[in-house]
Protein backbone atom coordinates (compact mmCIF):
# COMPACT_ATOMS: atom_id res chain seq x y z
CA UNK A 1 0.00 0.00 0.00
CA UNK A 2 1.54 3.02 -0.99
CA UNK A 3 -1.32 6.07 -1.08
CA UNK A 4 0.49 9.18 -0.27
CA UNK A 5 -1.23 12.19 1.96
CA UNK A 6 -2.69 14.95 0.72
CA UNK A 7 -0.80 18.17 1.81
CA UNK A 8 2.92 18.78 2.56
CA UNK A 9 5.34 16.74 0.83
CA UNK A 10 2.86 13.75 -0.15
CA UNK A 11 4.89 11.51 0.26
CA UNK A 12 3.94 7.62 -0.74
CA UNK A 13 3.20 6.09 2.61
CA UNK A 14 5.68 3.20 2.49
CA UNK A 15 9.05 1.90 3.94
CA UNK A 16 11.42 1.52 1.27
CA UNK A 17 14.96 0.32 1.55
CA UNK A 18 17.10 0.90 -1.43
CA UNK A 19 20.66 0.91 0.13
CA UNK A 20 22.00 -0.65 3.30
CA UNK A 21 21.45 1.96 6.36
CA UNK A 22 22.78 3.86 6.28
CA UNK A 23 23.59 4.35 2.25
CA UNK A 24 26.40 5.95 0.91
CA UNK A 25 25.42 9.34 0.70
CA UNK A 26 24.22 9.44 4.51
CA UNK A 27 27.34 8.22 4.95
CA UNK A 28 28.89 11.14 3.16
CA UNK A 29 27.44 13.73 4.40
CA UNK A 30 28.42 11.80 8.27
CA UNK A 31 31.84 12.09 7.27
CA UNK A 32 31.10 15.96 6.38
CA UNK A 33 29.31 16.54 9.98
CA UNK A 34 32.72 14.66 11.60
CA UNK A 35 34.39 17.81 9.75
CA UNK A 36 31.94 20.20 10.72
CA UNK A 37 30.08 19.61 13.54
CA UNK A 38 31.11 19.54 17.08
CA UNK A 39 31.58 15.72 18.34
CA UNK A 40 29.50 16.39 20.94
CA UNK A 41 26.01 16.69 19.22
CA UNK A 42 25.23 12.98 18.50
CA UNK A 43 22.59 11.30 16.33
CA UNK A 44 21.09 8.32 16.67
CA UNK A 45 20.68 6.98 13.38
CA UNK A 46 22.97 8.80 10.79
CA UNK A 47 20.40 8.84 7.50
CA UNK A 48 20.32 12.36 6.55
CA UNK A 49 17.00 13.41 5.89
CA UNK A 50 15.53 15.19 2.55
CA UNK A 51 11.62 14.80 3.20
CA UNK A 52 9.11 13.71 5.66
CA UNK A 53 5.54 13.54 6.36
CA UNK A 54 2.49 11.42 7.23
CA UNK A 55 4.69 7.97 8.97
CA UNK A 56 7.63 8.35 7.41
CA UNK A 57 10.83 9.89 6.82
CA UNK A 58 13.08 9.77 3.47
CA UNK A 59 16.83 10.05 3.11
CA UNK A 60 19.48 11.22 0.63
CA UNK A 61 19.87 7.60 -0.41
CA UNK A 62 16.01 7.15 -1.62
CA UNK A 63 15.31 4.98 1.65
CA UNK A 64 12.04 5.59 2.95
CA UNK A 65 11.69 4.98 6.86
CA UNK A 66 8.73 4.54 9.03
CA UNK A 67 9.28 6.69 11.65
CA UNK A 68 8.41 6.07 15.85
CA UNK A 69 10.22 8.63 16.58
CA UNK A 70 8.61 12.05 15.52
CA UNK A 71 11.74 13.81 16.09
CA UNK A 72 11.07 12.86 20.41
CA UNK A 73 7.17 13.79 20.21
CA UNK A 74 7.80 17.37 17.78
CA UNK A 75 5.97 16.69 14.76
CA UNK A 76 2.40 14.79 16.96
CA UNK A 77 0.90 16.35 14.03
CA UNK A 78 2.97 14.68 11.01
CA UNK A 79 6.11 16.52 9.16
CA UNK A 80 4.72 19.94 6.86
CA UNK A 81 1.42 19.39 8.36
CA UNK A 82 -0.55 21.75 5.76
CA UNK A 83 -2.13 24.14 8.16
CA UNK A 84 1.37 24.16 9.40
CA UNK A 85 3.03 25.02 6.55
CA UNK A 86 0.51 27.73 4.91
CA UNK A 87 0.45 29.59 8.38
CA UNK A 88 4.23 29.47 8.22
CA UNK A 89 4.62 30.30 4.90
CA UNK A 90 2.10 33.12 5.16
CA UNK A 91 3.95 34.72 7.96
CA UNK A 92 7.30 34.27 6.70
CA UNK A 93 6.67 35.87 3.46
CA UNK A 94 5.08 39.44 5.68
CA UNK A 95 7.81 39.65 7.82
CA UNK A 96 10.32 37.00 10.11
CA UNK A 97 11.32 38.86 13.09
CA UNK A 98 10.74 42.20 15.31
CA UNK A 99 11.54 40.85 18.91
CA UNK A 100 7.75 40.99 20.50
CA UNK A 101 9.55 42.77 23.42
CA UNK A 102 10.21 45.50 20.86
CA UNK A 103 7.36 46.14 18.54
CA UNK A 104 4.81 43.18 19.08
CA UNK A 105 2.55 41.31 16.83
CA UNK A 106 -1.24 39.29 16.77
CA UNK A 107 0.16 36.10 16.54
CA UNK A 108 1.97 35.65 20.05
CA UNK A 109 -1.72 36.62 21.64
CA UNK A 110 -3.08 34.46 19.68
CA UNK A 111 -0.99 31.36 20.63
CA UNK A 112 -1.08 32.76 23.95
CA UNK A 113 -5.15 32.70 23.86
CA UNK A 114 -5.12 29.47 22.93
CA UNK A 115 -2.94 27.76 25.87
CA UNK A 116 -4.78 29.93 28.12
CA UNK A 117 -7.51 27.94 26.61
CA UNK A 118 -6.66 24.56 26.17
CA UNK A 119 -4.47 23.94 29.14
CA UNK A 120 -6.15 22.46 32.34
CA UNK A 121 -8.17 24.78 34.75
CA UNK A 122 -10.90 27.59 34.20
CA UNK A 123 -8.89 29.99 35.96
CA UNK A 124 -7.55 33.20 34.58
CA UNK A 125 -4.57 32.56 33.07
CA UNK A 126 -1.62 34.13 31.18
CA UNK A 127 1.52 32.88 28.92
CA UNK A 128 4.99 33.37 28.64
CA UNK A 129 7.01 32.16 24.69
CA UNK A 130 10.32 31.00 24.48
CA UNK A 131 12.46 29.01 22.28
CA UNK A 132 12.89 25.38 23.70
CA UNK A 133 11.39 22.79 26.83
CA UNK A 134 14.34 23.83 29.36
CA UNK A 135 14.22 27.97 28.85
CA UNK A 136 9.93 27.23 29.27
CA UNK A 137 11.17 24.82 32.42
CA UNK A 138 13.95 28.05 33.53
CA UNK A 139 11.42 30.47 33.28
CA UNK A 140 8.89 28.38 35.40
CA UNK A 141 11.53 28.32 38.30
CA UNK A 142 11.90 32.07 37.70
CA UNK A 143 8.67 32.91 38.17
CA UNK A 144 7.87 30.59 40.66
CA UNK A 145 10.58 31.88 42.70
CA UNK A 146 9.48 35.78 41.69
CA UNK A 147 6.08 34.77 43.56
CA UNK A 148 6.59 32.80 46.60
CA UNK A 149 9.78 34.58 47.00
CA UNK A 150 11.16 31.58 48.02
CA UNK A 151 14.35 29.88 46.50
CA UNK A 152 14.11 25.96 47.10
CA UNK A 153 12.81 23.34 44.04
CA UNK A 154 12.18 19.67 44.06
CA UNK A 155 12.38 17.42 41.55
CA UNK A 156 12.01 13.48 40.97
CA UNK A 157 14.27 10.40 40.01
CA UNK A 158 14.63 9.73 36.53
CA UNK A 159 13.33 12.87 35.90
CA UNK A 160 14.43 15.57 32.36
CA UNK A 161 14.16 18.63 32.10
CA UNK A 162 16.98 20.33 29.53
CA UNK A 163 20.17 20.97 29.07
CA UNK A 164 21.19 24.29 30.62
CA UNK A 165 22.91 25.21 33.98
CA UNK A 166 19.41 25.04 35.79
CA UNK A 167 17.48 22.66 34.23
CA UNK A 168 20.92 20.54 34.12
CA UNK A 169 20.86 20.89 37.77
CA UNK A 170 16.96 19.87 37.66
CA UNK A 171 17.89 16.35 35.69
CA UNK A 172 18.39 13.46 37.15
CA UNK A 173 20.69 11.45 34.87
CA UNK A 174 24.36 11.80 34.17
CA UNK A 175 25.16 10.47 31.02
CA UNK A 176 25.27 12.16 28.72
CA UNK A 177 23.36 15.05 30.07
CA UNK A 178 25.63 16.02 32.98
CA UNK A 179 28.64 14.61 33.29
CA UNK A 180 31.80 17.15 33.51
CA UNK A 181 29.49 20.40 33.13
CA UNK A 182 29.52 20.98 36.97
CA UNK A 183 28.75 23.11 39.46
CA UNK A 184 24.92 23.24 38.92
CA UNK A 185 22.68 25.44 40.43
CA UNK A 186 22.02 25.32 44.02
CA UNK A 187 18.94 24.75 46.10
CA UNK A 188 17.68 21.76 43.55
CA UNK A 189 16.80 18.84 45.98
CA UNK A 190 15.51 15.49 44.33
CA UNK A 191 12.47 12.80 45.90
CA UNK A 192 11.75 9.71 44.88
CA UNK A 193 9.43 9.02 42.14
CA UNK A 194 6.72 6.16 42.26
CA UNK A 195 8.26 4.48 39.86
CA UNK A 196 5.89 1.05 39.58
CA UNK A 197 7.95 -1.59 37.91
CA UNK A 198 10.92 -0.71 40.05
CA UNK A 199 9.40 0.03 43.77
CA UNK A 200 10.63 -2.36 46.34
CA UNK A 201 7.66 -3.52 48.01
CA UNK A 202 5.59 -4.18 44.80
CA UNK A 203 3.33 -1.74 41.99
CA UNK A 204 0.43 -1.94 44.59
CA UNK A 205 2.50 0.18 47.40
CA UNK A 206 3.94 2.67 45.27
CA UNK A 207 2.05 5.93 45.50
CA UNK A 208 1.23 5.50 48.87
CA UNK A 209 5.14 4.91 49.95
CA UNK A 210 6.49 7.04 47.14
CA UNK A 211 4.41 10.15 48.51
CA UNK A 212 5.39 9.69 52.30
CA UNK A 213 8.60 9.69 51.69
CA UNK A 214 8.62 12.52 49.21
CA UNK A 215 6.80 14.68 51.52
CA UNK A 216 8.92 13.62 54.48
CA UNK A 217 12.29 14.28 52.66
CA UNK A 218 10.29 17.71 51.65
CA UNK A 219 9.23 18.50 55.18
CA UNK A 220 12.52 17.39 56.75
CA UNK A 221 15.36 18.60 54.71
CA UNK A 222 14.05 21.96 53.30
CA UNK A 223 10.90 22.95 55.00
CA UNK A 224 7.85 23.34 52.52
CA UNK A 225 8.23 26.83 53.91
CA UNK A 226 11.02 27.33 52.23
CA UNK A 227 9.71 25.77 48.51
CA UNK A 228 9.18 27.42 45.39
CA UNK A 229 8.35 25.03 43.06
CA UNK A 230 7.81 21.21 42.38
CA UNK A 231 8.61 20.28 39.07
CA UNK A 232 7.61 17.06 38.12
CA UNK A 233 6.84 15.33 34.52
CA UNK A 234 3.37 13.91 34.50
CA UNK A 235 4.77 10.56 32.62
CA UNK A 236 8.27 10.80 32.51
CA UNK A 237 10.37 10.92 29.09
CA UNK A 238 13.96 10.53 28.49
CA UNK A 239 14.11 8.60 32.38
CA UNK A 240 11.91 5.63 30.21
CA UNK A 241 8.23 6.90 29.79
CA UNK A 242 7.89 5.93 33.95
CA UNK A 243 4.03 6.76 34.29
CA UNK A 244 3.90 6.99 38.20
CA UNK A 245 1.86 5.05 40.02
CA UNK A 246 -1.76 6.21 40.06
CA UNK A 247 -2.14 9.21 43.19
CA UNK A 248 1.15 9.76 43.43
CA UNK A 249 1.14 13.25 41.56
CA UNK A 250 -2.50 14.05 43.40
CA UNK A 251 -0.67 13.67 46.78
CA UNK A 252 2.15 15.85 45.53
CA UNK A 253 -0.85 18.58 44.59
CA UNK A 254 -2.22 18.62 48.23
CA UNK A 255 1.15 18.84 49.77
CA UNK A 256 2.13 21.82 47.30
CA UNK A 257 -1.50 23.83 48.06
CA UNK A 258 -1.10 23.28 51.77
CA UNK A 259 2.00 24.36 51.83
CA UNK A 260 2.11 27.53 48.88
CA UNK A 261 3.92 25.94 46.76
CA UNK A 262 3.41 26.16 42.85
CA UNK A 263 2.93 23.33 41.55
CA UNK A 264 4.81 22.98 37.86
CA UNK A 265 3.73 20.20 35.31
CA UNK A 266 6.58 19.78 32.65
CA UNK A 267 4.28 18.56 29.80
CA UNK A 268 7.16 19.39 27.15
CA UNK A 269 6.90 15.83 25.81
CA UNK A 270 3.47 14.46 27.42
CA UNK A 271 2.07 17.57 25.32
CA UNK A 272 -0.48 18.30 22.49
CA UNK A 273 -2.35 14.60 22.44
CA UNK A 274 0.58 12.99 22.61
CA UNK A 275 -1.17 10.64 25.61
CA UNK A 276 -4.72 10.84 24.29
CA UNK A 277 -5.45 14.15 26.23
CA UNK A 278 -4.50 17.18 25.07
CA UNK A 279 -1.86 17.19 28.67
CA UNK A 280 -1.48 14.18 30.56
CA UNK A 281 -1.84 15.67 33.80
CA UNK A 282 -5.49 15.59 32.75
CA UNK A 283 -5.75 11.67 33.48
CA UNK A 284 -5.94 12.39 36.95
CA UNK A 285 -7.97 15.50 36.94
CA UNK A 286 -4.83 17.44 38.18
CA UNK A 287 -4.56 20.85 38.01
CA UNK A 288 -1.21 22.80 37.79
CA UNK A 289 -0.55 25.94 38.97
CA UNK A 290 2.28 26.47 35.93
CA UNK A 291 2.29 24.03 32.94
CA UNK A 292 5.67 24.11 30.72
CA UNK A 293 5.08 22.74 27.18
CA UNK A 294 7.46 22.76 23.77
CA UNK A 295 8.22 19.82 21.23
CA UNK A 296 4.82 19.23 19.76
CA UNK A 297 3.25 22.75 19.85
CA UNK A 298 4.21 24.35 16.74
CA UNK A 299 4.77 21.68 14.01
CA UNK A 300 8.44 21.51 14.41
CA UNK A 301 9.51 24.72 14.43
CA UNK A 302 10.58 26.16 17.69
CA UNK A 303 8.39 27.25 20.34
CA UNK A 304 7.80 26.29 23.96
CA UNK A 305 5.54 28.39 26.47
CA UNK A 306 5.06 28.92 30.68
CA UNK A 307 0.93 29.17 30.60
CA UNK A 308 -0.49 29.40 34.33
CA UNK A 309 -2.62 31.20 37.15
CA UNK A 310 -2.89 35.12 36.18
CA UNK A 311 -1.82 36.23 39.61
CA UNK A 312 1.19 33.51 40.04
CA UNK A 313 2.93 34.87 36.05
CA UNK A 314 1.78 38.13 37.10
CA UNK A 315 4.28 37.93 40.01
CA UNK A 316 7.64 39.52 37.68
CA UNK A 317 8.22 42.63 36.80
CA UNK A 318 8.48 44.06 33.99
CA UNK A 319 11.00 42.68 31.33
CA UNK A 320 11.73 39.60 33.48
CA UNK A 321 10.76 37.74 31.40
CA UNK A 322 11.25 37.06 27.69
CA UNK A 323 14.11 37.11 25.28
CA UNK A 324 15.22 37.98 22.13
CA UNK A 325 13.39 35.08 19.49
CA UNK A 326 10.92 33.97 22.24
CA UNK A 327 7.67 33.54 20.69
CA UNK A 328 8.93 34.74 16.90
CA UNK A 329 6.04 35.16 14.72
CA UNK A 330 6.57 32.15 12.21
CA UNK A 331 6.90 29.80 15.06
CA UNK A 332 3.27 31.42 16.27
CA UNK A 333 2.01 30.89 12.65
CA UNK A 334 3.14 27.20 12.81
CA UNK A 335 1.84 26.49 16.07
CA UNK A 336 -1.65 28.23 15.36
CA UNK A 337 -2.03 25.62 12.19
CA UNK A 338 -0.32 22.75 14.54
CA UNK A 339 -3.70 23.26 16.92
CA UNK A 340 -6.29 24.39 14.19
CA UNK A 341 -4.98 20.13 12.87
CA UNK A 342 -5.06 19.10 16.24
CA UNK A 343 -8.27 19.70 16.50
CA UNK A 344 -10.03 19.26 13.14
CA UNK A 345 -8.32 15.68 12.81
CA UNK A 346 -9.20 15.11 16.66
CA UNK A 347 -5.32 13.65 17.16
CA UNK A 348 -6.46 13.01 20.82
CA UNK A 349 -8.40 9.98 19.34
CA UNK A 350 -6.06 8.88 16.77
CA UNK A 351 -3.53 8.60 19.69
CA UNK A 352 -5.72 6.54 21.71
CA UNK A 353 -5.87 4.22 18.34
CA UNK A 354 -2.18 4.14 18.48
CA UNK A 355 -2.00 2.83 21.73
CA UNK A 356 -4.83 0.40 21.58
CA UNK A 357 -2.73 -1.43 18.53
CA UNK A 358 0.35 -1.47 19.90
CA UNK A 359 -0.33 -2.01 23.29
CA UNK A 360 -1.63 -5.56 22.81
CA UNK A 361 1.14 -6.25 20.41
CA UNK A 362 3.61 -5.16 22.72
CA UNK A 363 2.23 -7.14 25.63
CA UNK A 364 2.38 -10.44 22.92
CA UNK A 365 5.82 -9.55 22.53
CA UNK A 366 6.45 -9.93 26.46
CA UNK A 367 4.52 -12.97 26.77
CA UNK A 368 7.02 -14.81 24.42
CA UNK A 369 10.45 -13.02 25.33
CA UNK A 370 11.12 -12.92 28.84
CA UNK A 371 13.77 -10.00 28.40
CA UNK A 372 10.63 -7.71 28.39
CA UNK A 373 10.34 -7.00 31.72
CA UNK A 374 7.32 -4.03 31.36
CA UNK A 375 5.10 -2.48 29.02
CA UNK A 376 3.49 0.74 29.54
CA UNK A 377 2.50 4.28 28.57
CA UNK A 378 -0.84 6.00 27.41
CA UNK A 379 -1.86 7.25 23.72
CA UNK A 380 0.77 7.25 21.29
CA UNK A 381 3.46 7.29 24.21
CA UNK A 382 4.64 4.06 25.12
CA UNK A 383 7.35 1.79 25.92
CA UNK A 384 9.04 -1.56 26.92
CA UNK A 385 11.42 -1.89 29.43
CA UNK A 386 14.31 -4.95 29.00
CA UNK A 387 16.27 -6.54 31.66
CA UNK A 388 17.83 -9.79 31.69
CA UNK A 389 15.17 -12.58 32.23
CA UNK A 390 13.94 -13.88 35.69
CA UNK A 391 15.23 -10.37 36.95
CA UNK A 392 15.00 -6.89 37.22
CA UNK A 393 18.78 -5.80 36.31
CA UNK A 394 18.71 -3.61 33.45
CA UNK A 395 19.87 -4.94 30.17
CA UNK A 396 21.41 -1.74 28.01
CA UNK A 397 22.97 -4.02 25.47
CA UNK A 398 19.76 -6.12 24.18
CA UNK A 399 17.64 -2.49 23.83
CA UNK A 400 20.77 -1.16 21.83
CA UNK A 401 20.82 -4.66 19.54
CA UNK A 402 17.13 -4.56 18.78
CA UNK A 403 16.94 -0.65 18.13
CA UNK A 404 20.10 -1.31 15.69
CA UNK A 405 17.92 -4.43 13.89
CA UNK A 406 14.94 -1.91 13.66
CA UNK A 407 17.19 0.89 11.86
CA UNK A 408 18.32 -1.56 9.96
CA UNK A 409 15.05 -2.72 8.57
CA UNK A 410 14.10 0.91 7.84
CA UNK A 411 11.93 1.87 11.08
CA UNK A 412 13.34 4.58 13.39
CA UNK A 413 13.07 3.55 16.85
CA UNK A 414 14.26 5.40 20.03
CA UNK A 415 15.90 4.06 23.15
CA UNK A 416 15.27 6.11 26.50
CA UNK A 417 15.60 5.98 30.45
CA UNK A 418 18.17 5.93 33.11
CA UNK A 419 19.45 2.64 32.50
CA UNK A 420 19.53 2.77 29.22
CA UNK A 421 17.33 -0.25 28.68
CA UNK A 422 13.92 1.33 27.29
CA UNK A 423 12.44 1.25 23.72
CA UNK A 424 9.93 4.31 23.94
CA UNK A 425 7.96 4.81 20.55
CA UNK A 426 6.20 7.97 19.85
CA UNK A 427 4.65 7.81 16.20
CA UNK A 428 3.58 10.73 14.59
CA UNK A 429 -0.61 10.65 15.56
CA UNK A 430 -1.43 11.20 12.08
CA UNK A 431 0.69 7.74 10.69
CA UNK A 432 -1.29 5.42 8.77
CA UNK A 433 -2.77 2.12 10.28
CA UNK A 434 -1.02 -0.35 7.80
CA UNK A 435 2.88 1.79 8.85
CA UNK A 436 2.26 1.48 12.25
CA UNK A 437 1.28 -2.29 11.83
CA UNK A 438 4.47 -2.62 9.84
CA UNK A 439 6.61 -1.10 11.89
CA UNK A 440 5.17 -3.35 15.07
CA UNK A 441 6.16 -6.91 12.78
CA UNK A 442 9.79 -5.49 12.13
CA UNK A 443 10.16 -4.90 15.96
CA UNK A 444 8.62 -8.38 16.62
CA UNK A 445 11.04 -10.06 14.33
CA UNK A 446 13.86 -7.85 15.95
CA UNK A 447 13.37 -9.61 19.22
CA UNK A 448 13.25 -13.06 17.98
CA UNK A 449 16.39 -12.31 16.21
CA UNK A 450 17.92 -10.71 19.43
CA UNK A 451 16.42 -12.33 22.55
């Protein structure tokens, strides 16, 4: 089957494999980015990219991909969406750039309207632009700290939240995130997160125990007098799509409004239906006081936002906040057209379709290979976690095998969480039924080959 989309590149909706991966000319332009690029920025599968849309991606070679990746949950609503593209193109052709701080423009009210909107809560509610998940995440800390003028911030295990001095500081894992960029900011303290699968005395304990001792390491080593902000992911992302055990975040909301603290849910990659709901705090009927989001609002271009209670983003002063390309005016476009599909294609459902076929699949998968130790996640969000059978130890080197025998096959898979043992597949919501069916028999025949 091979029908191609209508809008953006139209591209026939097939995998197609034409060289080894990756082909020569991915592997020329690699050698180029050795020259060019700083070693540091890695990639995880080097096939350079000419077009994408719909489920898949094509490279320089030919080779068309099907892609469970969505460049980590950016393009929920496929790659040159058309309302995202018009919008753009539309705005790009008027005029690119005047710094909103300088002379400002419709379009970041108008994305600003419609988070004020859309995010949980009917409270009055403003927004803050910026360019990427950790400045929204920095800013949150900022203003949370400008309100409760208070300094302290807690954070989970396993938790992400960018790559800068703060949110560095706010991240739980090392490698590569951390390692040799020290000192980090100060008065970051990290609690444990109810992390089912893992949790010592069994899935059925793990709010319950998870919260206590949160709150007591919150009570007794920094006073909830003395915190600004809790900042917690409501399913985690790069720590292995950990969806915490059900109450767990709800107890962590009546210890933050007892105790004035803002509450921050860091929906950068739980976002814009990614889960089913427009945020996934919404599962649980939790409302934050400050909601961070970025990745999927704008189509892939860059944009990430602070949306929240009027009186706690009302708390800085003025020029506080902002910066010079936060909230430019073709991101705005984009991310207006990235809603307008959201909506008129209803991608909440399509991503509870996604996870009702590959959910079961996934759990056959784990009945016949004992390496998969859990499956979980919500919507088009989900995961399998591999240790080495009859325990819980981690196994790295299996995930890294299979992902490699996916690539290979032509279907881009990601790997994810602390250990470095997690599979995490976020399709774009708008991928056809017979790519994501495709994609789910390479990844079963990767396992039999590698487990």
């Amino acid at each position: 089957m091979s029908a191609a989309l209508p809008g953006g590149p139209s591209l026939p909706q097939e995998r197609r494999l034409v060289t080894a991966i990756p082909g020569p000319k991915s592997q020329e332009l690699h050698a180029r980015k050795a020259a060019a690029v700083a070693a540091g920025v890695g990639t995880t599968l080097p096939v350079y990219v000419t077009r994408a849309g719909g489920g898949v991606i094509e490279d320089a070679d030919g080779n068309s991909l099907i892609d469970f990746g969505s460049g980590i949950a950016v393009t929920n609503v496929g790659n040159s969406a058309e309302a995202v593209v018009a919008r753009a193109t539309e705005q790009l052709a008027a005029f690119t750039h005047t710094c909103f701080m300088v002379a400002p423009y419709e379009g970041y009210v108008a994305v600003a309207e419609q988070l004020n909107e859309l995010t949980p809560g009917d409270h009055e509610k403003r927004t803050a632009l910026f360019n990427s998940g950790a400045e929204a995440v920095e800013n949150a800390v900022k203003i949370a700290r400008a309100y409760t003028k208070r300094q302290a911030v807690v954070v989970f295990d396993h938790g992400y939240h960018g790559r800068t001095n703060l949110t560095m500081a706010l991240t739980a894992k090392n490698m590569p995130y951390k390692n040799g960029f020290g000192p980090f900011a100060p008065e970051v303290y990290r609690a444990p997160l109810a992390y089912p699968f893992r949790w010592l005395t069994g899935p059925e304990n793990c709010a319950e125990e998870a919260a206590a001792q949160a709150i007591d390491l919150m009570s007794k080593q920094i006073g909830g007098e003395n915190i600004a902000a809790i900042i917690i992911e409501p399913i985690q992302g790069e720590g292995g799509f950990i969806e915490p055990a059900r109450g767990f975040l709800t107890k962590l909301v009546e210890y933050a409004r007892a105790h004035g603290i803002v509450f921050v849910a860091d929906e950068i990659q739980t976002g814009f239906c990614r889960t089913g709901q427009w945020f996934a705090c919404e599962d649980e009927g939790i409302v934050p006081d400050l909601i961070t989001t970025a990745k999927g609002i704008a189509g892939g271009l860059p944009l990430a936002a602070v949306t929240g209670r009027a009186e706690i983003m009302d708390a800085v002063h003025g020029g506080g906040l902002g910066g010079t390309y936060g909230g430019n005016p073709v991101a705005c476009a984009a991310a207006i057209g990235a809603i307008e599909t959201m909506k008129s294609q209803d991608l909440n459902a399509k991503a509870r379709k996604i996870g009702e076929t590959m959910l079961p699949r996934l759990r056959s998968i784990q009945e016949k290979h004992a390496v998969v130790g859990d499956v979980r996640g919500r919507g088009a969000m989900i995961a399998v976690e591999l240790v080495k059978p009859g325990t819980k130890e981690p196994d790295p080197e299996t995930t890294a095998a299979i992902a490699k025998a996916c690539h290979n096959e032509g279907l881009l898979v990601l790997t994810a969480g602390t250990y470095g043992n997690v599979l995490r597949f976020l399709p774009p919501l708008v991928i056809p039924e017979h790519l994501l069916t495709e994609g789910l028999d390479i990844l079963e025949r990767a396992f039999e080959a590698h487990t």
